[in-house]
Protein backbone atom coordinates (compact mmCIF):
# COMPACT_ATOMS: atom_id res chain seq x y z
CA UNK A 1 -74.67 -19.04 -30.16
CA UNK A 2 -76.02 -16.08 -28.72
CA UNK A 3 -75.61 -16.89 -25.18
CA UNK A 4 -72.09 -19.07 -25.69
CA UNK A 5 -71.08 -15.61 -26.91
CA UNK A 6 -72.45 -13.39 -23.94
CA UNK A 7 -70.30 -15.98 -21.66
CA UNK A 8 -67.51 -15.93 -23.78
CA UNK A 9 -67.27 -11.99 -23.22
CA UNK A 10 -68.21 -12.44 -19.68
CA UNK A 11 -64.99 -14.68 -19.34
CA UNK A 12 -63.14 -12.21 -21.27
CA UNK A 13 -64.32 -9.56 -18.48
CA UNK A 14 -63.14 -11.27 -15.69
CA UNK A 15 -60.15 -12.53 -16.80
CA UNK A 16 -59.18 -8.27 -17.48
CA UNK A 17 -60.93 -7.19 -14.49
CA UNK A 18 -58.72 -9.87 -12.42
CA UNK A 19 -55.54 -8.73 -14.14
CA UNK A 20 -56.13 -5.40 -13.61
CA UNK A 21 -57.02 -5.88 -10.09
CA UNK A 22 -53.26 -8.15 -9.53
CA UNK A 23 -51.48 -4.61 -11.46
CA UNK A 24 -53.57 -2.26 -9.15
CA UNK A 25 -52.30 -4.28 -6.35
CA UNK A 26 -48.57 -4.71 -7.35
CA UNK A 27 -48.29 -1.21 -7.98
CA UNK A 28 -50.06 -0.20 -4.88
CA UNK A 29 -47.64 -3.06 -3.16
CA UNK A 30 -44.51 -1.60 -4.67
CA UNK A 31 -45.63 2.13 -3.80
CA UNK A 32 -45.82 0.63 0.10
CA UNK A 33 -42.53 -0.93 -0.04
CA UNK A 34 -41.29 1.94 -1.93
CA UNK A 35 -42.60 4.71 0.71
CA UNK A 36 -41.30 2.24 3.93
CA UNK A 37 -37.89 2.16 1.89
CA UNK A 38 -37.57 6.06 1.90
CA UNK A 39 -39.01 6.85 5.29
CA UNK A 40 -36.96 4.10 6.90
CA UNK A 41 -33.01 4.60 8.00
CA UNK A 42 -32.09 1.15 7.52
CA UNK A 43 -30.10 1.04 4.72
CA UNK A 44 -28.32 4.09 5.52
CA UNK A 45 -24.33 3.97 5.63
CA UNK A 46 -23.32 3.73 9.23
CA UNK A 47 -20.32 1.26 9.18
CA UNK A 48 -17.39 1.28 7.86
CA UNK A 49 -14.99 -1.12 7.83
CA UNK A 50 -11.11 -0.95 7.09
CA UNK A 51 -8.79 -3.24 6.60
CA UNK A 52 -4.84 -3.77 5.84
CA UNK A 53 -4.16 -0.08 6.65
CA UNK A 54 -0.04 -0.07 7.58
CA UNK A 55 0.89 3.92 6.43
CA UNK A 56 -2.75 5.22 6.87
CA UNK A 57 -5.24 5.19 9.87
CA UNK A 58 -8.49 3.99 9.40
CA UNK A 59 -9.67 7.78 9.47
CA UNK A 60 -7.64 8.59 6.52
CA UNK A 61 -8.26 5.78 4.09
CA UNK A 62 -12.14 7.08 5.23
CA UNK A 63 -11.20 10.46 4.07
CA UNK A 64 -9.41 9.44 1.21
CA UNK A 65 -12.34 7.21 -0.18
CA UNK A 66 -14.98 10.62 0.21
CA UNK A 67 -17.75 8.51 1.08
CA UNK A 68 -20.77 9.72 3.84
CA UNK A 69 -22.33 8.03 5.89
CA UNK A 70 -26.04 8.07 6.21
CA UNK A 71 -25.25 7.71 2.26
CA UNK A 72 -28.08 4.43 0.60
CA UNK A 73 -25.86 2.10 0.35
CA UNK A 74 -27.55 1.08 -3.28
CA UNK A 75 -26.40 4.58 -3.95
CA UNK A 76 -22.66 4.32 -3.16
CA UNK A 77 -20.75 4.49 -6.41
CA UNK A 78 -18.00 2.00 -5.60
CA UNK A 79 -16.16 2.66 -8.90
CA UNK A 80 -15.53 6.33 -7.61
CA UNK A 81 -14.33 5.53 -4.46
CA UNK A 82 -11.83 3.07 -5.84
CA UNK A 83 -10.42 5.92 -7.74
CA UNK A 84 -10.46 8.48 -4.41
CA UNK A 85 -9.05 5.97 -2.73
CA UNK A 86 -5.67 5.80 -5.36
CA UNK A 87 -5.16 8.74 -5.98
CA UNK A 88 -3.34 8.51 -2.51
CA UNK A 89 0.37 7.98 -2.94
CA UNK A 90 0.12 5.91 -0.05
CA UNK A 91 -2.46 3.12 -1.77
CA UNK A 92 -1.77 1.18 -4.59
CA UNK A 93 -4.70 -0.34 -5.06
CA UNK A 94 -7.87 -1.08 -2.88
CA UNK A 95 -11.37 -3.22 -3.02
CA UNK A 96 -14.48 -1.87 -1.86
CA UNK A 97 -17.55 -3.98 -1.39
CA UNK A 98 -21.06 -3.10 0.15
CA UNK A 99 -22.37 -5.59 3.07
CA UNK A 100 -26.14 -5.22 3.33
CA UNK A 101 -28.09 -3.48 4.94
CA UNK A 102 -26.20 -0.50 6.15
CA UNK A 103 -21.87 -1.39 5.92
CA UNK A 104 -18.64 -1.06 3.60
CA UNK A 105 -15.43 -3.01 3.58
CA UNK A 106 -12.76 -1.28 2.37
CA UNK A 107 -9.42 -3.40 1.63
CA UNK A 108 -6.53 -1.10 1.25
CA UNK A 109 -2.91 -2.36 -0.73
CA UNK A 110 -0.78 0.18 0.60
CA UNK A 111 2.74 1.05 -1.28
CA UNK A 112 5.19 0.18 1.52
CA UNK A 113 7.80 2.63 2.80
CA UNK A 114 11.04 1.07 2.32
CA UNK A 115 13.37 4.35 2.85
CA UNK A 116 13.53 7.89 3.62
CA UNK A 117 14.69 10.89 0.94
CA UNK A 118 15.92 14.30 2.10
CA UNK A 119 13.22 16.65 0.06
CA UNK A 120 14.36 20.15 -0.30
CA UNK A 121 14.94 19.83 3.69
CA UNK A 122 11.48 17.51 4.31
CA UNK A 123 12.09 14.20 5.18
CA UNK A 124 9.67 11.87 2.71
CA UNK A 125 9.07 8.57 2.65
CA UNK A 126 9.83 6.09 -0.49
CA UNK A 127 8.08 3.46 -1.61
CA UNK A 128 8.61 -0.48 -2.67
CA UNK A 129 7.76 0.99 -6.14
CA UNK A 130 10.38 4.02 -6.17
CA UNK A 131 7.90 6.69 -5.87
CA UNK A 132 8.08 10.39 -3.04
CA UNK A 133 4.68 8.55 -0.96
CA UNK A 134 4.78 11.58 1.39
CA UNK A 135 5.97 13.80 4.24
CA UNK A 136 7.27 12.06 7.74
CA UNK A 137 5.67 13.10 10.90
CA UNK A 138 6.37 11.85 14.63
CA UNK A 139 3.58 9.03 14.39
CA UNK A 140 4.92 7.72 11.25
CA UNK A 141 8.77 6.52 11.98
CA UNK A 142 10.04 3.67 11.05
CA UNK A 143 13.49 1.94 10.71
CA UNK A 144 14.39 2.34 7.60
CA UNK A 145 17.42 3.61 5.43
CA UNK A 146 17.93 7.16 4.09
CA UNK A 147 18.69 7.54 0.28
CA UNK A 148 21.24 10.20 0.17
CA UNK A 149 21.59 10.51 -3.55
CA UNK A 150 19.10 13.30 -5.03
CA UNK A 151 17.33 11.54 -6.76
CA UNK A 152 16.11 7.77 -6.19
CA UNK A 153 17.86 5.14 -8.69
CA UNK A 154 15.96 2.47 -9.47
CA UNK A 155 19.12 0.13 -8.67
CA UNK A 156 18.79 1.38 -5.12
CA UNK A 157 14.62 0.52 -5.15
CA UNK A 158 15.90 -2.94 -6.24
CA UNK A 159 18.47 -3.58 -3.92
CA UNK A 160 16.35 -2.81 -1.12
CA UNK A 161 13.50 -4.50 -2.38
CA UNK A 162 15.77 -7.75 -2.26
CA UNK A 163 17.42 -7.27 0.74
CA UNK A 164 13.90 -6.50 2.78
CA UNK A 165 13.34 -10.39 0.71
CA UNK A 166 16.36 -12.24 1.31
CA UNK A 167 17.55 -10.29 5.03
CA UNK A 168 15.65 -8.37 6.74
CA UNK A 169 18.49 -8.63 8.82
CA UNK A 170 20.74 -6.76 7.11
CA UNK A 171 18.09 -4.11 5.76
CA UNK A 172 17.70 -2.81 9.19
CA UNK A 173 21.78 -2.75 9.62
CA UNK A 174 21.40 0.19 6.69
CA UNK A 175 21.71 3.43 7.93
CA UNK A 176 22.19 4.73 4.42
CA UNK A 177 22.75 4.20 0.54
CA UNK A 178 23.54 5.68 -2.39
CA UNK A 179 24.21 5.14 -6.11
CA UNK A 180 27.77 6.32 -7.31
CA UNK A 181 30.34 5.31 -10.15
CA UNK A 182 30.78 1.83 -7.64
CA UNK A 183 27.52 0.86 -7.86
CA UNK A 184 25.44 0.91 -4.34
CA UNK A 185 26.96 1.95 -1.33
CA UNK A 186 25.84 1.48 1.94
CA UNK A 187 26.75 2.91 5.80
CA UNK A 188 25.87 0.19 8.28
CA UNK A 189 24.16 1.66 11.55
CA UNK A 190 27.04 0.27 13.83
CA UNK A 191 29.98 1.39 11.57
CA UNK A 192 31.31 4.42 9.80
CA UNK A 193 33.15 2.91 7.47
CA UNK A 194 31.39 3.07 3.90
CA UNK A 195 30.47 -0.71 2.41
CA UNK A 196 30.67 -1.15 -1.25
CA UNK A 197 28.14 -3.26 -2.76
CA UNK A 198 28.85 -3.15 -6.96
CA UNK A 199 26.31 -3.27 -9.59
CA UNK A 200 25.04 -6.85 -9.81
CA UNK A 201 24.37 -10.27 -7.62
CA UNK A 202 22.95 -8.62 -4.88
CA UNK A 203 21.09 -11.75 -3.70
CA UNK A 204 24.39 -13.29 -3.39
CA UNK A 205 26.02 -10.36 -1.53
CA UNK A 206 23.13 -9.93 0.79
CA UNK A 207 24.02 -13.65 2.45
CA UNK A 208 27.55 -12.24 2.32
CA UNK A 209 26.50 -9.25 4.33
CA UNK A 210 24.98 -10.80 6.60
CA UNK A 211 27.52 -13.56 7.43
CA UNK A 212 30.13 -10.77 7.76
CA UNK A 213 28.25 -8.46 10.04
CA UNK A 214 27.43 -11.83 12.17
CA UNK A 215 30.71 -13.20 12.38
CA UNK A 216 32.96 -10.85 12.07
CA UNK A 217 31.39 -7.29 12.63
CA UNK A 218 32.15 -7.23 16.36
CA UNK A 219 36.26 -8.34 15.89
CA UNK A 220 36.79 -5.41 13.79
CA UNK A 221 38.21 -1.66 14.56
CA UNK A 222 36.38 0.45 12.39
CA UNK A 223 38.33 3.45 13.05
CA UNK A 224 41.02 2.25 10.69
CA UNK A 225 38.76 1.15 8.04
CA UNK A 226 38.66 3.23 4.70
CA UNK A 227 36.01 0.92 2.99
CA UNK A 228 34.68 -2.66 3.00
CA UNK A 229 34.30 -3.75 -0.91
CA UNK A 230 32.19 -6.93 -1.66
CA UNK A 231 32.48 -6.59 -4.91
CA UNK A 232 34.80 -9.42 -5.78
CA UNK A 233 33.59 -12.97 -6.05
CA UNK A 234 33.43 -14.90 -2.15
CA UNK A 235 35.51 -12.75 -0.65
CA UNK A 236 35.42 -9.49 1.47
CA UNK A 237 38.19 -6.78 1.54
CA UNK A 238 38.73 -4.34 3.92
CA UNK A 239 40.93 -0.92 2.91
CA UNK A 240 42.26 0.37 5.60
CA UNK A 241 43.03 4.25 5.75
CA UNK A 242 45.66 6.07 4.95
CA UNK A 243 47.56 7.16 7.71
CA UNK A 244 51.00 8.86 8.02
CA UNK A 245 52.41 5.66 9.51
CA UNK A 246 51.13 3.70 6.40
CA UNK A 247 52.70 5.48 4.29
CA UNK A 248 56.08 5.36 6.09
């Protein structure tokens, strides 16, 4: 019994002295892999990649986000940076993913310009969703419309929304609109005459537009035009201005 004890413990022994010699080597494994991982650069932040960027240069959505490079990537707090990143007028939304061992993909969804806005003598840009996005400069012009009115009606967000849908055609013959006591109202870039849309079925009256400006646009002499109305069912009318002779 004696001895079947003295093995037993010696078993006992071993078995400890084995497992204590796998922890002393896992730990003194982990503090290796642990010391390589902080003296080595590798999974330090050196690319970043943008994508989808329309209003903002790659350099700005950069800025915007506030990440560094040479950052650990394990240590980039992609949550934050998703909020950075919309608190841009520009962005609406944007996803940011880390690609091992040292990159970043950022995917920007950018608020599209759709129009300009005269702002207290700065010229702004307005977006899909109806919101000031920011200042123009010289690198940033595009053809769009300028909303004249004040302040931006949502009717006139909507109407462009569905013309930039339905024509883009006709949303680049809009030099400007406005909301009045008509409804929207629109100058055409080619004519000064003012074109009256109304209040309601502007899908229908964008085909209308556009069939008018293609087929008849160029037989007309806009310098006797008042207004063109569409806002009578399949039909266009023209009011011509009042002249002397008119009223003779």
């Amino acid at each position: 019994m004696k001895v079947k004890n003295i093995l037993r413990n010696v078993v006992t022994f071993m078995k400890g002295l084995l497992i204590l010699g796998l922890v002393v080597s896992i730990s003194y494994g982990s503090y290796k892999l642990y010391d390589l991982y902080e003296r080595t650069n590798k999974f330090n932040l050196t690319k970043i990649i943008v994508n989808d960027e329309f209003m903002l240069t790659k350099g700005e959505v950069i800025a915007q986000s506030k990440v560094k490079r040479d950052v650990r990537v394990m240590n980039i707090d992609i949550a934050r940076i998703r909020e950075n990143l919309k608190r841009s007028p520009f962005i609406k939304d944007a996803d940011v993913r880390v690609v091992y061992p040292a990159a970043m993909v950022i995917n920007v969804i950018e608020n599209k310009p759709i129009a300009y806005i005269n702002d207290k003598n700065v010229l702004k840009f307005v977006g899909d969703n109806g919101k000031v996005l920011g200042k123009v400069t010289p690198d940033k012009s595009y053809d769009l419309p300028i909303i004249t009115d004040n302040d931006i009606n949502e009717n006139i967000i909507d109407y462009l929304n569905r013309t930039l849908k339905v024509s883009q055609f006709v949303f680049h013959q809009i030099s400007e609109i406005k909301y009045t006591s008509k409804g929207i109202e629109i100058s055409l870039v080619k004519a000064s005459a003012n074109v009256i849309i109304g209040r309601n079925d502007f899908d229908k009256k964008i085909i209308l537009l556009e069939n008018f400006i293609r087929e008849e646009y160029d037989n007309i002499s806009f310098s006797n035009v008042d207004y063109i109305d569409f806002r009578f069912d399949k039909q266009v009318i023209l009011k011509e201005l009042q002249t002397a002779e008119n009223k003779m």
